[in-house]
PDB file of N, CA and C in Angstrom:
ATOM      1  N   UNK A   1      11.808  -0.080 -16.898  1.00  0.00           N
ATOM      2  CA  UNK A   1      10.525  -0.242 -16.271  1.00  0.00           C
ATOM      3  C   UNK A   1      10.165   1.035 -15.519  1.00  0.00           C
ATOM      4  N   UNK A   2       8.774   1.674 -15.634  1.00  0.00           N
ATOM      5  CA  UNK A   2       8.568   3.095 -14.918  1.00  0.00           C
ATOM      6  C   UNK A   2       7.734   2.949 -13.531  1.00  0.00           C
ATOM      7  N   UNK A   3       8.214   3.436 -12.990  1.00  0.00           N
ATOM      8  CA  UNK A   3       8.175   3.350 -11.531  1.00  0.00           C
ATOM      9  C   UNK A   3       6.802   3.676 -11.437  1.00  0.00           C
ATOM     10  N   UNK A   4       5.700   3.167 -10.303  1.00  0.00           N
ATOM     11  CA  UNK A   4       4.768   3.394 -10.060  1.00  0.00           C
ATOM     12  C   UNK A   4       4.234   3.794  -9.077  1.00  0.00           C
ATOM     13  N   UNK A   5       2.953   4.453  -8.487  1.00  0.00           N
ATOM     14  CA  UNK A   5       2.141   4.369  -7.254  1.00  0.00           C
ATOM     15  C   UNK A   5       1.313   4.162  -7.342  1.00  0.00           C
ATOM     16  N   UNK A   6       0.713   3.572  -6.364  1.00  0.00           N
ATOM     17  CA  UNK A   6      -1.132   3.546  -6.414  1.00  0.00           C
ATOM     18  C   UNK A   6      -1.542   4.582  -6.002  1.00  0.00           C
ATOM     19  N   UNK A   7      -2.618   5.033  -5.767  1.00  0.00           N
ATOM     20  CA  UNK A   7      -3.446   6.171  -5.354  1.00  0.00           C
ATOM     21  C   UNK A   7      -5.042   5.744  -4.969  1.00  0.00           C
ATOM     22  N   UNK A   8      -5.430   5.705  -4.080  1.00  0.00           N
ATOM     23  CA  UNK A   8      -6.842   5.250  -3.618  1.00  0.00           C
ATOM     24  C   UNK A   8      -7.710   6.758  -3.661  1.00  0.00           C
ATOM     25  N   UNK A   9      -8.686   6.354  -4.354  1.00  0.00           N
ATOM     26  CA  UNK A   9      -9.552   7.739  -4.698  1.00  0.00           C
ATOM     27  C   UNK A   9     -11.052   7.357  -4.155  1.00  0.00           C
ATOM     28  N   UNK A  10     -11.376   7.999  -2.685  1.00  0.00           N
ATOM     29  CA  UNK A  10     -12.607   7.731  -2.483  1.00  0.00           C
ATOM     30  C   UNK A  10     -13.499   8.505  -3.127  1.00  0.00           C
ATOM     31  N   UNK A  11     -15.205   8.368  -3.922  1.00  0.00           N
ATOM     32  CA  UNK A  11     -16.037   9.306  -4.494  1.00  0.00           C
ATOM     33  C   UNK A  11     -16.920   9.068  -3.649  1.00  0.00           C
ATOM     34  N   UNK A  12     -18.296   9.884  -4.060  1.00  0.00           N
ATOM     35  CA  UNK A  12     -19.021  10.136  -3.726  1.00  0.00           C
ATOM     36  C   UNK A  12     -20.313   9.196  -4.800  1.00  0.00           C
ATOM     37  N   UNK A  13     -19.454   8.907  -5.797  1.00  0.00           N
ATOM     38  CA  UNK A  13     -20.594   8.262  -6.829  1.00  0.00           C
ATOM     39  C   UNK A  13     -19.549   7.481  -7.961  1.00  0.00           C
ATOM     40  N   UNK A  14     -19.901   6.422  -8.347  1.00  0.00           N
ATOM     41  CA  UNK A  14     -18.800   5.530  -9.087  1.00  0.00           C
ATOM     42  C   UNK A  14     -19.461   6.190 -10.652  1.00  0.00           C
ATOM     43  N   UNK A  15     -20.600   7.012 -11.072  1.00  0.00           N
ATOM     44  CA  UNK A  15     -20.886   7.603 -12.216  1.00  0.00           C
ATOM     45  C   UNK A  15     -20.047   8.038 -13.243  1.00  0.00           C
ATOM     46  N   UNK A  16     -18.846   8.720 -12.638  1.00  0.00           N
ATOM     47  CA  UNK A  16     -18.647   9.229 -13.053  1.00  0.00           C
ATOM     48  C   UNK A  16     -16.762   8.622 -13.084  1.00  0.00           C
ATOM     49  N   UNK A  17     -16.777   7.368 -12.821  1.00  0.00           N
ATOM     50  CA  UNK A  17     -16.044   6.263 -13.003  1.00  0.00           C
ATOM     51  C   UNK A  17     -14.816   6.550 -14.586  1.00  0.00           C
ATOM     52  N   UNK A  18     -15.292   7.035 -15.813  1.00  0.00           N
ATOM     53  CA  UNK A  18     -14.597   7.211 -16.796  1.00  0.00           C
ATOM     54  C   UNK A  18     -14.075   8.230 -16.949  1.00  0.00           C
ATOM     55  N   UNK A  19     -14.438   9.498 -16.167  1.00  0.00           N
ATOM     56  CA  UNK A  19     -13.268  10.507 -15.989  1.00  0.00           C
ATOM     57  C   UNK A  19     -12.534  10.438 -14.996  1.00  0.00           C
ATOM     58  N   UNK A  20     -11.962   9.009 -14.119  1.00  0.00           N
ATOM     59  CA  UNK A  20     -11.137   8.941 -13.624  1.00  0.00           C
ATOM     60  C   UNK A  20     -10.494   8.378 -14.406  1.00  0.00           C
ATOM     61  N   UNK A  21     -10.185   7.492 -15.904  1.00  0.00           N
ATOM     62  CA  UNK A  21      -9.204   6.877 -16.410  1.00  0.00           C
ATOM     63  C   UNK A  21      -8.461   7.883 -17.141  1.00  0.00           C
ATOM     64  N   UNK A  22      -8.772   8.823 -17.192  1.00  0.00           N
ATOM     65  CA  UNK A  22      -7.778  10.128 -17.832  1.00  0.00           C
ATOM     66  C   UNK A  22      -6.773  10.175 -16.947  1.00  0.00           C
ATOM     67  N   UNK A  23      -6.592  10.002 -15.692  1.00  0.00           N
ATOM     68  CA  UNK A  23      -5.542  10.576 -14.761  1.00  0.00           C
ATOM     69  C   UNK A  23      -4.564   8.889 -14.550  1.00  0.00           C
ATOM     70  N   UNK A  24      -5.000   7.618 -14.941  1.00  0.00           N
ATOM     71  CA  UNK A  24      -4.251   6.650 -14.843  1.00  0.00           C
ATOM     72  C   UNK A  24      -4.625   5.529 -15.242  1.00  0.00           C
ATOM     73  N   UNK A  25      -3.777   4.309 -14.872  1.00  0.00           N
ATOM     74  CA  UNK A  25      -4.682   3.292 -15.307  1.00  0.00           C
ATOM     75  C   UNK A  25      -5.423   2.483 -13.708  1.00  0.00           C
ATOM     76  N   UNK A  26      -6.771   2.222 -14.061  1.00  0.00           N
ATOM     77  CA  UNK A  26      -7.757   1.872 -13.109  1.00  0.00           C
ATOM     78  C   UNK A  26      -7.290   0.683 -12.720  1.00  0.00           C
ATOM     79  N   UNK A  27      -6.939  -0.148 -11.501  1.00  0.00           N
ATOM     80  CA  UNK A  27      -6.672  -1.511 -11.124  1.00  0.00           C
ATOM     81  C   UNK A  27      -7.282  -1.617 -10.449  1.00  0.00           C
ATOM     82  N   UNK A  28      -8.645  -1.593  -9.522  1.00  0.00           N
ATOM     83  CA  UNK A  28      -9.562  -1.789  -8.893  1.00  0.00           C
ATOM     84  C   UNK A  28     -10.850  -0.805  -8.427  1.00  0.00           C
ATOM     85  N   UNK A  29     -11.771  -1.446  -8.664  1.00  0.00           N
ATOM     86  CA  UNK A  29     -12.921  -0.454  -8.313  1.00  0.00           C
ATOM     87  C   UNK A  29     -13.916  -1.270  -7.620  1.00  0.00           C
ATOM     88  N   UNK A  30     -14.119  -0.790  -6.194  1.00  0.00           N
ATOM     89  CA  UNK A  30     -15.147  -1.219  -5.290  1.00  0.00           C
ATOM     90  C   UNK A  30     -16.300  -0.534  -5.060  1.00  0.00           C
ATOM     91  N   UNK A  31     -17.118  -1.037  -5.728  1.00  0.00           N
ATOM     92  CA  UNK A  31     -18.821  -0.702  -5.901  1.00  0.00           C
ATOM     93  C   UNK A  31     -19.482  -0.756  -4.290  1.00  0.00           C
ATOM     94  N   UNK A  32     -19.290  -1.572  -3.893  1.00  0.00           N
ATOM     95  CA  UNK A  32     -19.883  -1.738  -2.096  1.00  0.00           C
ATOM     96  C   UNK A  32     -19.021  -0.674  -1.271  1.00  0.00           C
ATOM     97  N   UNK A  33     -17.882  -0.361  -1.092  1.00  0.00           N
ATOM     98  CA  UNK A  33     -17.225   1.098  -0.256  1.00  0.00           C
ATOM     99  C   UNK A  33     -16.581   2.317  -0.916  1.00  0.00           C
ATOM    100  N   UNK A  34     -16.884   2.069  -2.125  1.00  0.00           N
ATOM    101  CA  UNK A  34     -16.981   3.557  -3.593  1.00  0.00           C
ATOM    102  C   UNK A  34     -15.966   3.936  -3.083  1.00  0.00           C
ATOM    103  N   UNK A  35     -14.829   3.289  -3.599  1.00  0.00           N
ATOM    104  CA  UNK A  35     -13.076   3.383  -3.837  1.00  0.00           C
ATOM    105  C   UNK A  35     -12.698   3.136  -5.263  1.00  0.00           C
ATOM    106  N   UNK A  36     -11.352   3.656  -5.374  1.00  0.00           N
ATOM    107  CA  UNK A  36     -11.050   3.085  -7.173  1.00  0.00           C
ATOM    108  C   UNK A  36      -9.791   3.222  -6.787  1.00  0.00           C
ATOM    109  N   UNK A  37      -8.397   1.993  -6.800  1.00  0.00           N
ATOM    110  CA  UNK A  37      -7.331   2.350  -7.010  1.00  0.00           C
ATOM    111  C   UNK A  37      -6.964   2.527  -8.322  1.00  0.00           C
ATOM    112  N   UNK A  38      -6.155   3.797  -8.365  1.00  0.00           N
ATOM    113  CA  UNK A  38      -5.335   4.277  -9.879  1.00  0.00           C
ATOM    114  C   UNK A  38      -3.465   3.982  -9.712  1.00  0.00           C
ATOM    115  N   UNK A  39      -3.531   3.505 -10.619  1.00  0.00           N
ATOM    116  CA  UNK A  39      -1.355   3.723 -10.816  1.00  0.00           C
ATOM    117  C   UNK A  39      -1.406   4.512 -11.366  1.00  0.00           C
ATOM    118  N   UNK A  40      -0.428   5.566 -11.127  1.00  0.00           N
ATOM    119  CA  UNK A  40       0.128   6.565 -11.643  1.00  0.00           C
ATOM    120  C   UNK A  40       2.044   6.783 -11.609  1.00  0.00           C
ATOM    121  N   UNK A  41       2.040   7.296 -12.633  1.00  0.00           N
ATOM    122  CA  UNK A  41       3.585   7.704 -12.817  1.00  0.00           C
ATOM    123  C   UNK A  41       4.223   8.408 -11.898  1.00  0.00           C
ATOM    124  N   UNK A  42       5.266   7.705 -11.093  1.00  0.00           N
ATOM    125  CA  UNK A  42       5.929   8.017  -9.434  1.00  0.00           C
ATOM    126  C   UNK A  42       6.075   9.759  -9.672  1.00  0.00           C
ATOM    127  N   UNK A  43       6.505  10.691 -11.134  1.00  0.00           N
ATOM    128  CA  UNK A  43       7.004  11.682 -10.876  1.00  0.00           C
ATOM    129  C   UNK A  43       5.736  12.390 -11.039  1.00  0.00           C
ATOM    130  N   UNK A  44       4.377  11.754 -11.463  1.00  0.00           N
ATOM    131  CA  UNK A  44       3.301  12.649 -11.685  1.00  0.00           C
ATOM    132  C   UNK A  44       2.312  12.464 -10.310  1.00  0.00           C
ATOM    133  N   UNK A  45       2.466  12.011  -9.198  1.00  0.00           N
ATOM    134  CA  UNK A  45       1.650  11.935  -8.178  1.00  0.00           C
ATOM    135  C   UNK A  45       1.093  12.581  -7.493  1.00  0.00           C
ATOM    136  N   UNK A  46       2.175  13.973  -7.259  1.00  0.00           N
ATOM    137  CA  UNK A  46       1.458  15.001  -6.432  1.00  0.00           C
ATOM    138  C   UNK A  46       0.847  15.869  -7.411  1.00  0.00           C
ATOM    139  N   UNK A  47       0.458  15.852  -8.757  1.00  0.00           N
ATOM    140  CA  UNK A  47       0.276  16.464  -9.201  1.00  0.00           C
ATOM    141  C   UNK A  47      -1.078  15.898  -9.381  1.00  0.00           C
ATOM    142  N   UNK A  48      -1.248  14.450  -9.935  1.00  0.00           N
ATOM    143  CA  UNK A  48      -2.385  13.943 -10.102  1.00  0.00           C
ATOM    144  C   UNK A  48      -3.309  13.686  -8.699  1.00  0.00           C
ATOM    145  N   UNK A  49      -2.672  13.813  -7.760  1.00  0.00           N
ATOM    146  CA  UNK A  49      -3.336  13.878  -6.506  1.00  0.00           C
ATOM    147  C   UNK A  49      -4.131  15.393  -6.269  1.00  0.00           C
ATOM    148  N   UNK A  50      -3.276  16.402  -6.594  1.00  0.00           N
ATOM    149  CA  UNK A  50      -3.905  17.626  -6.375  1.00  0.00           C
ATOM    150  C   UNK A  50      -4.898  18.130  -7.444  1.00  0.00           C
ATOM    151  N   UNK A  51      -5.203  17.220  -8.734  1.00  0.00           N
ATOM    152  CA  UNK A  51      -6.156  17.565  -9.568  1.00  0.00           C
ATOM    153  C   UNK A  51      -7.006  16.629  -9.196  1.00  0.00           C
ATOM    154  N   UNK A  52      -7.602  15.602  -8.472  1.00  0.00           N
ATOM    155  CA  UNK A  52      -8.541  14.598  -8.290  1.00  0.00           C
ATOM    156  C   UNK A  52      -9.068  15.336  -6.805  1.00  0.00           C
ATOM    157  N   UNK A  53      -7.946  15.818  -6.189  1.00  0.00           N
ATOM    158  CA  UNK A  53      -8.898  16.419  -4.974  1.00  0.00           C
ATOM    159  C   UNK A  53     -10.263  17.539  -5.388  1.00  0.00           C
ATOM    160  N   UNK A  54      -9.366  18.168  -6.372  1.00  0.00           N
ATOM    161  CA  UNK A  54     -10.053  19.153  -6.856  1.00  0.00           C
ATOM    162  C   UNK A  54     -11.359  18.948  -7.431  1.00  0.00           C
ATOM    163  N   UNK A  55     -11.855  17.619  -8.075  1.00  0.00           N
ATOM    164  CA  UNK A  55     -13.127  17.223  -8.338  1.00  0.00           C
ATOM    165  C   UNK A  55     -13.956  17.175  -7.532  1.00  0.00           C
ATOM    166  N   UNK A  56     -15.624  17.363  -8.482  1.00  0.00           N
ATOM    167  CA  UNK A  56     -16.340  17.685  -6.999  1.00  0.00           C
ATOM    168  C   UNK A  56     -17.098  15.917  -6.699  1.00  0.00           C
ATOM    169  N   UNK A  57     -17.142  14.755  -7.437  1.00  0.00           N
ATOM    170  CA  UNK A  57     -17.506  13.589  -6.998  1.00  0.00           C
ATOM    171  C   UNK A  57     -16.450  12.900  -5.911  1.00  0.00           C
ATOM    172  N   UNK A  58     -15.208  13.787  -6.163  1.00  0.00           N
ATOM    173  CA  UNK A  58     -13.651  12.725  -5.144  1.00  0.00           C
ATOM    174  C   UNK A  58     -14.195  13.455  -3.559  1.00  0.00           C
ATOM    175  N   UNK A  59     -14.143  12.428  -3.025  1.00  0.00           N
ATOM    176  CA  UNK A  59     -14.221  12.784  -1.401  1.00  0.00           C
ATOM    177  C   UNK A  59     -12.902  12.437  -1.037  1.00  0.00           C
ATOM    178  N   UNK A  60     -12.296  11.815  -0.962  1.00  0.00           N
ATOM    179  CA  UNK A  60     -10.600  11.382  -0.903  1.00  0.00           C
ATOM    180  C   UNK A  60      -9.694  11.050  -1.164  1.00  0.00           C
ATOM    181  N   UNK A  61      -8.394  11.060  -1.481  1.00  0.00           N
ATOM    182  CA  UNK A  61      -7.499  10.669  -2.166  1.00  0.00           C
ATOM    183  C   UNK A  61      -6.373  10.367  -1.014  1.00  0.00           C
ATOM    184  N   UNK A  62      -5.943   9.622  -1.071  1.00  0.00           N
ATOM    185  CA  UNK A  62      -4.326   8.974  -0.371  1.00  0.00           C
ATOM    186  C   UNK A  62      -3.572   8.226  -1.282  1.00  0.00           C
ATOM    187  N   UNK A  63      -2.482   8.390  -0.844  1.00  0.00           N
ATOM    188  CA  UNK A  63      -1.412   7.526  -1.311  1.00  0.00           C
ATOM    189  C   UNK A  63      -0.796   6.062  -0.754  1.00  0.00           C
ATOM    190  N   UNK A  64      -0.709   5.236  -1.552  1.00  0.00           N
ATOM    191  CA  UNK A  64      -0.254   4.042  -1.069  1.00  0.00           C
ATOM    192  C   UNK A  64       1.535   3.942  -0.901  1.00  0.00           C
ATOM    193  N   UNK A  65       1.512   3.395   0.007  1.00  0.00           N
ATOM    194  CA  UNK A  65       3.442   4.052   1.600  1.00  0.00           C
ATOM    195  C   UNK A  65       3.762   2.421   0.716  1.00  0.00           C
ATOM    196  N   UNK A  66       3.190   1.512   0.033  1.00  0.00           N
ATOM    197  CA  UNK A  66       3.798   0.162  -0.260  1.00  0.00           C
ATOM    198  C   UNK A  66       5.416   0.579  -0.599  1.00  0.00           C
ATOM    199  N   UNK A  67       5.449   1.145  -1.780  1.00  0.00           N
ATOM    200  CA  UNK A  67       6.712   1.441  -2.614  1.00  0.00           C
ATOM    201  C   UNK A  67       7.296   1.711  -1.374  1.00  0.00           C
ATOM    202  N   UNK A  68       7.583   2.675   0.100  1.00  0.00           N
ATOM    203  CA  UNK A  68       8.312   3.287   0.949  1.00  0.00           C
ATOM    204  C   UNK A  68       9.042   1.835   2.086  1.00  0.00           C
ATOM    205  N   UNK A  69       8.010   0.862   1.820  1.00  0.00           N
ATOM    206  CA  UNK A  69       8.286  -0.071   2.753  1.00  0.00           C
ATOM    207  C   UNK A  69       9.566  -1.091   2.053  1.00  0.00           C
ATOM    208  N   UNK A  70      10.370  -1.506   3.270  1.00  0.00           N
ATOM    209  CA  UNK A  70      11.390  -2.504   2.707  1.00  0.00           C
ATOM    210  C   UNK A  70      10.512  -4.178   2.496  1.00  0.00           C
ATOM    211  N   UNK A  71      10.675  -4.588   1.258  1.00  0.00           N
ATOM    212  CA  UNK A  71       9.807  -5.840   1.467  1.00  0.00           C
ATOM    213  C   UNK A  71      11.056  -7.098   1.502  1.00  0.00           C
ATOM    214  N   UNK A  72      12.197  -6.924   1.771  1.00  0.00           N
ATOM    215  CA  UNK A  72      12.592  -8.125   2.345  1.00  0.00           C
ATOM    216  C   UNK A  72      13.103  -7.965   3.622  1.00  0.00           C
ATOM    217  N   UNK A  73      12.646  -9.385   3.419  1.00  0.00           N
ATOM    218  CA  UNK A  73      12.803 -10.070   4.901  1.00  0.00           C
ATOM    219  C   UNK A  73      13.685 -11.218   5.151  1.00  0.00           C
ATOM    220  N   UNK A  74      14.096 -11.536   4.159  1.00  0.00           N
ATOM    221  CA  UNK A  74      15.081 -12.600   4.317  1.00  0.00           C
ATOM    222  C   UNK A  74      15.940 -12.543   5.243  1.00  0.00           C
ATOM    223  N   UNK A  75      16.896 -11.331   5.343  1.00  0.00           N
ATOM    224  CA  UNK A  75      18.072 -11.564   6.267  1.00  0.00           C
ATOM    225  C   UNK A  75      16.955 -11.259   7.370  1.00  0.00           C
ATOM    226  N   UNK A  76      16.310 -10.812   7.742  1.00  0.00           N
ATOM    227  CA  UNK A  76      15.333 -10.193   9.501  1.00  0.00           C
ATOM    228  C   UNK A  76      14.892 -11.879  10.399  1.00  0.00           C
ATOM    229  N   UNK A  77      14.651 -12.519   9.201  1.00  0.00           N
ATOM    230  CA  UNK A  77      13.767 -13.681   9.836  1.00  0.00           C
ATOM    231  C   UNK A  77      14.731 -14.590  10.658  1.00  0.00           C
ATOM    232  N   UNK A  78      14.044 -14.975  11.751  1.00  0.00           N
ATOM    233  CA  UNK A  78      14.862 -15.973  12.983  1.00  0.00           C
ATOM    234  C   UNK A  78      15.788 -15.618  13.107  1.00  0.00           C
ATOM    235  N   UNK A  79      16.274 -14.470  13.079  1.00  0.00           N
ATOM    236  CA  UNK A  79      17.312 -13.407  13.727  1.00  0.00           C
ATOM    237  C   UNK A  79      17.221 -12.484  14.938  1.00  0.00           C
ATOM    238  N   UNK A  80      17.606 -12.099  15.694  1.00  0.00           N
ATOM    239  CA  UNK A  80      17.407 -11.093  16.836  1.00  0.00           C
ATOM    240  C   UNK A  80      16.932  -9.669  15.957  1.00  0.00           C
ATOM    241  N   UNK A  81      17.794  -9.884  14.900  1.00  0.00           N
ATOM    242  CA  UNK A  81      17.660  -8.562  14.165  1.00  0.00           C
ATOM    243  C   UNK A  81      16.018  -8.111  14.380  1.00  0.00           C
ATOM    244  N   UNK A  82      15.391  -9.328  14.026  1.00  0.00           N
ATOM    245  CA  UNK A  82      14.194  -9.027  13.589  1.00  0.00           C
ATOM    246  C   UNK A  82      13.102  -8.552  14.936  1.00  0.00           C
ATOM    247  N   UNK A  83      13.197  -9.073  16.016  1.00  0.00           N
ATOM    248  CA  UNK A  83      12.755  -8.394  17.678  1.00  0.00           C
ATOM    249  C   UNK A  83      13.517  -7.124  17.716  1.00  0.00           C
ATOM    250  N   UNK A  84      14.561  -6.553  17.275  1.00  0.00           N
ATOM    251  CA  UNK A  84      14.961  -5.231  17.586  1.00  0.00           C
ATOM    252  C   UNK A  84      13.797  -3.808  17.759  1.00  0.00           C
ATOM    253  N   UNK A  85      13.633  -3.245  18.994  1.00  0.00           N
ATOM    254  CA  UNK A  85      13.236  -1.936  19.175  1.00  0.00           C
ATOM    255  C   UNK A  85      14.164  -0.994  19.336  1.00  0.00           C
ATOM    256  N   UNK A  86      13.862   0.124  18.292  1.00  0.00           N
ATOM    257  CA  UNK A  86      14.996   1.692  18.449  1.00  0.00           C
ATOM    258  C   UNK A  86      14.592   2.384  19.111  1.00  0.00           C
ATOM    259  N   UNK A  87      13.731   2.173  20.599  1.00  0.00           N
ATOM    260  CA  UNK A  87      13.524   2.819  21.411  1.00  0.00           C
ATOM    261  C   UNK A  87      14.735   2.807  22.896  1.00  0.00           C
ATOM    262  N   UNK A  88      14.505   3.165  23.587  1.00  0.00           N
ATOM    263  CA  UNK A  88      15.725   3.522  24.961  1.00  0.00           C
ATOM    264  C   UNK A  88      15.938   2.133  26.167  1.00  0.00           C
ATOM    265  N   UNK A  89      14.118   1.392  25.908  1.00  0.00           N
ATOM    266  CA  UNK A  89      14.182   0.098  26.638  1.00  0.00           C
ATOM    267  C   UNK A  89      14.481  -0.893  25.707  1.00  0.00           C
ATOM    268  N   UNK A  90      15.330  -1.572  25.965  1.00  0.00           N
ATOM    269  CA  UNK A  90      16.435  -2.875  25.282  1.00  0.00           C
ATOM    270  C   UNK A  90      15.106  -4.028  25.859  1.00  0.00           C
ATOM    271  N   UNK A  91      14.833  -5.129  24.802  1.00  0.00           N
ATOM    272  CA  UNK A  91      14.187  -6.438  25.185  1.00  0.00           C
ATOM    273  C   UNK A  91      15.420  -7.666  25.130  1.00  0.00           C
ATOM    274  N   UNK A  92      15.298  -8.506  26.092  1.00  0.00           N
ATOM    275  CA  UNK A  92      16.184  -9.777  25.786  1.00  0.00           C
ATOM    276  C   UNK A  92      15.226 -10.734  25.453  1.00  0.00           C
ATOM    277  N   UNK A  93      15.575 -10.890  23.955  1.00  0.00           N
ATOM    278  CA  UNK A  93      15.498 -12.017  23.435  1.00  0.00           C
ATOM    279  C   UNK A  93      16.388 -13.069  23.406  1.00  0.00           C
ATOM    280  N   UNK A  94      15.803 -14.341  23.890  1.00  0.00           N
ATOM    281  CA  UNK A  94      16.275 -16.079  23.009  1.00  0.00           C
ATOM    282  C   UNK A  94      15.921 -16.533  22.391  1.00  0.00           C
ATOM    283  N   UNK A  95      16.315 -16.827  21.085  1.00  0.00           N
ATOM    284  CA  UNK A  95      16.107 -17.616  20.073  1.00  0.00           C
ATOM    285  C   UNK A  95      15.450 -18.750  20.483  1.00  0.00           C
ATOM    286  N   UNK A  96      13.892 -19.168  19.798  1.00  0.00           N
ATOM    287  CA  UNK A  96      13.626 -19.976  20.219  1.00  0.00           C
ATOM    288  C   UNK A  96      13.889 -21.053  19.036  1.00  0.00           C
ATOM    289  N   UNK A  97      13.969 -22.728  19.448  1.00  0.00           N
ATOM    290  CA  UNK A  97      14.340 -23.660  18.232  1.00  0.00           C
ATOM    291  C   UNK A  97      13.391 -23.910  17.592  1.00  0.00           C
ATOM    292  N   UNK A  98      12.611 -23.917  16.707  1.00  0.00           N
ATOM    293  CA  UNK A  98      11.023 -23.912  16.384  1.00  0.00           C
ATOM    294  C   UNK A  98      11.364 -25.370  15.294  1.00  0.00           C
ATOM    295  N   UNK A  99      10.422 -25.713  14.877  1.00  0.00           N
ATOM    296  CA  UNK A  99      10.127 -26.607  13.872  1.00  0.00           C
ATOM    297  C   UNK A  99       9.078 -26.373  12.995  1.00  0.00           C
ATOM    298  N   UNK A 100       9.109 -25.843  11.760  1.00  0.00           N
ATOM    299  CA  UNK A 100       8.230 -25.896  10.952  1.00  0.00           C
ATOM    300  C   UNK A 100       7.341 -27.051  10.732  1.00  0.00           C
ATOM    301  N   UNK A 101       6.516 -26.866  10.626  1.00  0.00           N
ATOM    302  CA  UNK A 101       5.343 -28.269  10.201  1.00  0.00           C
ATOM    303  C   UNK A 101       4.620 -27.933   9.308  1.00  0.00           C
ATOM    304  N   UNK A 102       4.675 -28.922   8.354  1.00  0.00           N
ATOM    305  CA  UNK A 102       3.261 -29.026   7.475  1.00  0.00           C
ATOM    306  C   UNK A 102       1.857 -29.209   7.577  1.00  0.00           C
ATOM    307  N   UNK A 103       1.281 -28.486   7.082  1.00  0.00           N
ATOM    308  CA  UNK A 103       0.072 -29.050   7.355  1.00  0.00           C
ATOM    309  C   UNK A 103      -0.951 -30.350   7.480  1.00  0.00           C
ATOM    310  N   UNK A 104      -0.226 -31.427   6.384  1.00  0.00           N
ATOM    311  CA  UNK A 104      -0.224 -32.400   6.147  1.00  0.00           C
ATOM    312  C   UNK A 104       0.196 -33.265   7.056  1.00  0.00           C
ATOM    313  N   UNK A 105       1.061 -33.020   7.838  1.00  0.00           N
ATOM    314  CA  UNK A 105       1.649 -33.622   9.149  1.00  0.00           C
ATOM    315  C   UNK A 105       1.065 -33.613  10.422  1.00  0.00           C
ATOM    316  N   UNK A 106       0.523 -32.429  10.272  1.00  0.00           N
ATOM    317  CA  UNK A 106      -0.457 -32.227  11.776  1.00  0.00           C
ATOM    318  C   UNK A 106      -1.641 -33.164  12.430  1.00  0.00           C
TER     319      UNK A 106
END
């Protein structure tokens, strides 16, 4: 499976909408705040980033940090782990006993 990124490409005009599918494949395009996310190939990013800046309809380009983030959470949850700050002031936490509820129950 090949690794991916998104890339958010702000324009100046959605016109010109089909010479952005040369650089990836299109997974969203917002007509009301003239954005287009593209996936692109993880090893071609800075490259395809520095040729879209270079157009004169792209007003912006960023990268999406998703891939950088840890997405589990399993072991963090109802753990102390998960209140931890790596800063110099320590918080004391207690576990509080909670009860999940359904909605249906309420």
């Amino acid at each position: 499976m090949q690794k991916r990124r998104g890339i958010i490409v702000w324009v100046y005009s959605l016109k010109q909408l089909k010479n952005l599918k040369r650089f990836g494949l299109i997974h969203f395009v917002s007509r009301k705040m003239k954005y287009v996310v593209l996936y692109v190939n993880e090893e071609l990013v800075e490259e395809t980033e520095e040729k879209l800046q270079g157009l004169h309809f792209v007003r912006q380009v960023e990268r999406s940090y998703r891939p950088d983030i840890e997405m589990n959470f399993a072991d963090r949850i109802g753990t102390k782990a998960a209140y931890q700050v790596k800063d110099d002031d320590e918080l004391d936490v207690v576990e509080a006993n909670t009860k999940i509820r359904l909605a249906e129950t309420v």
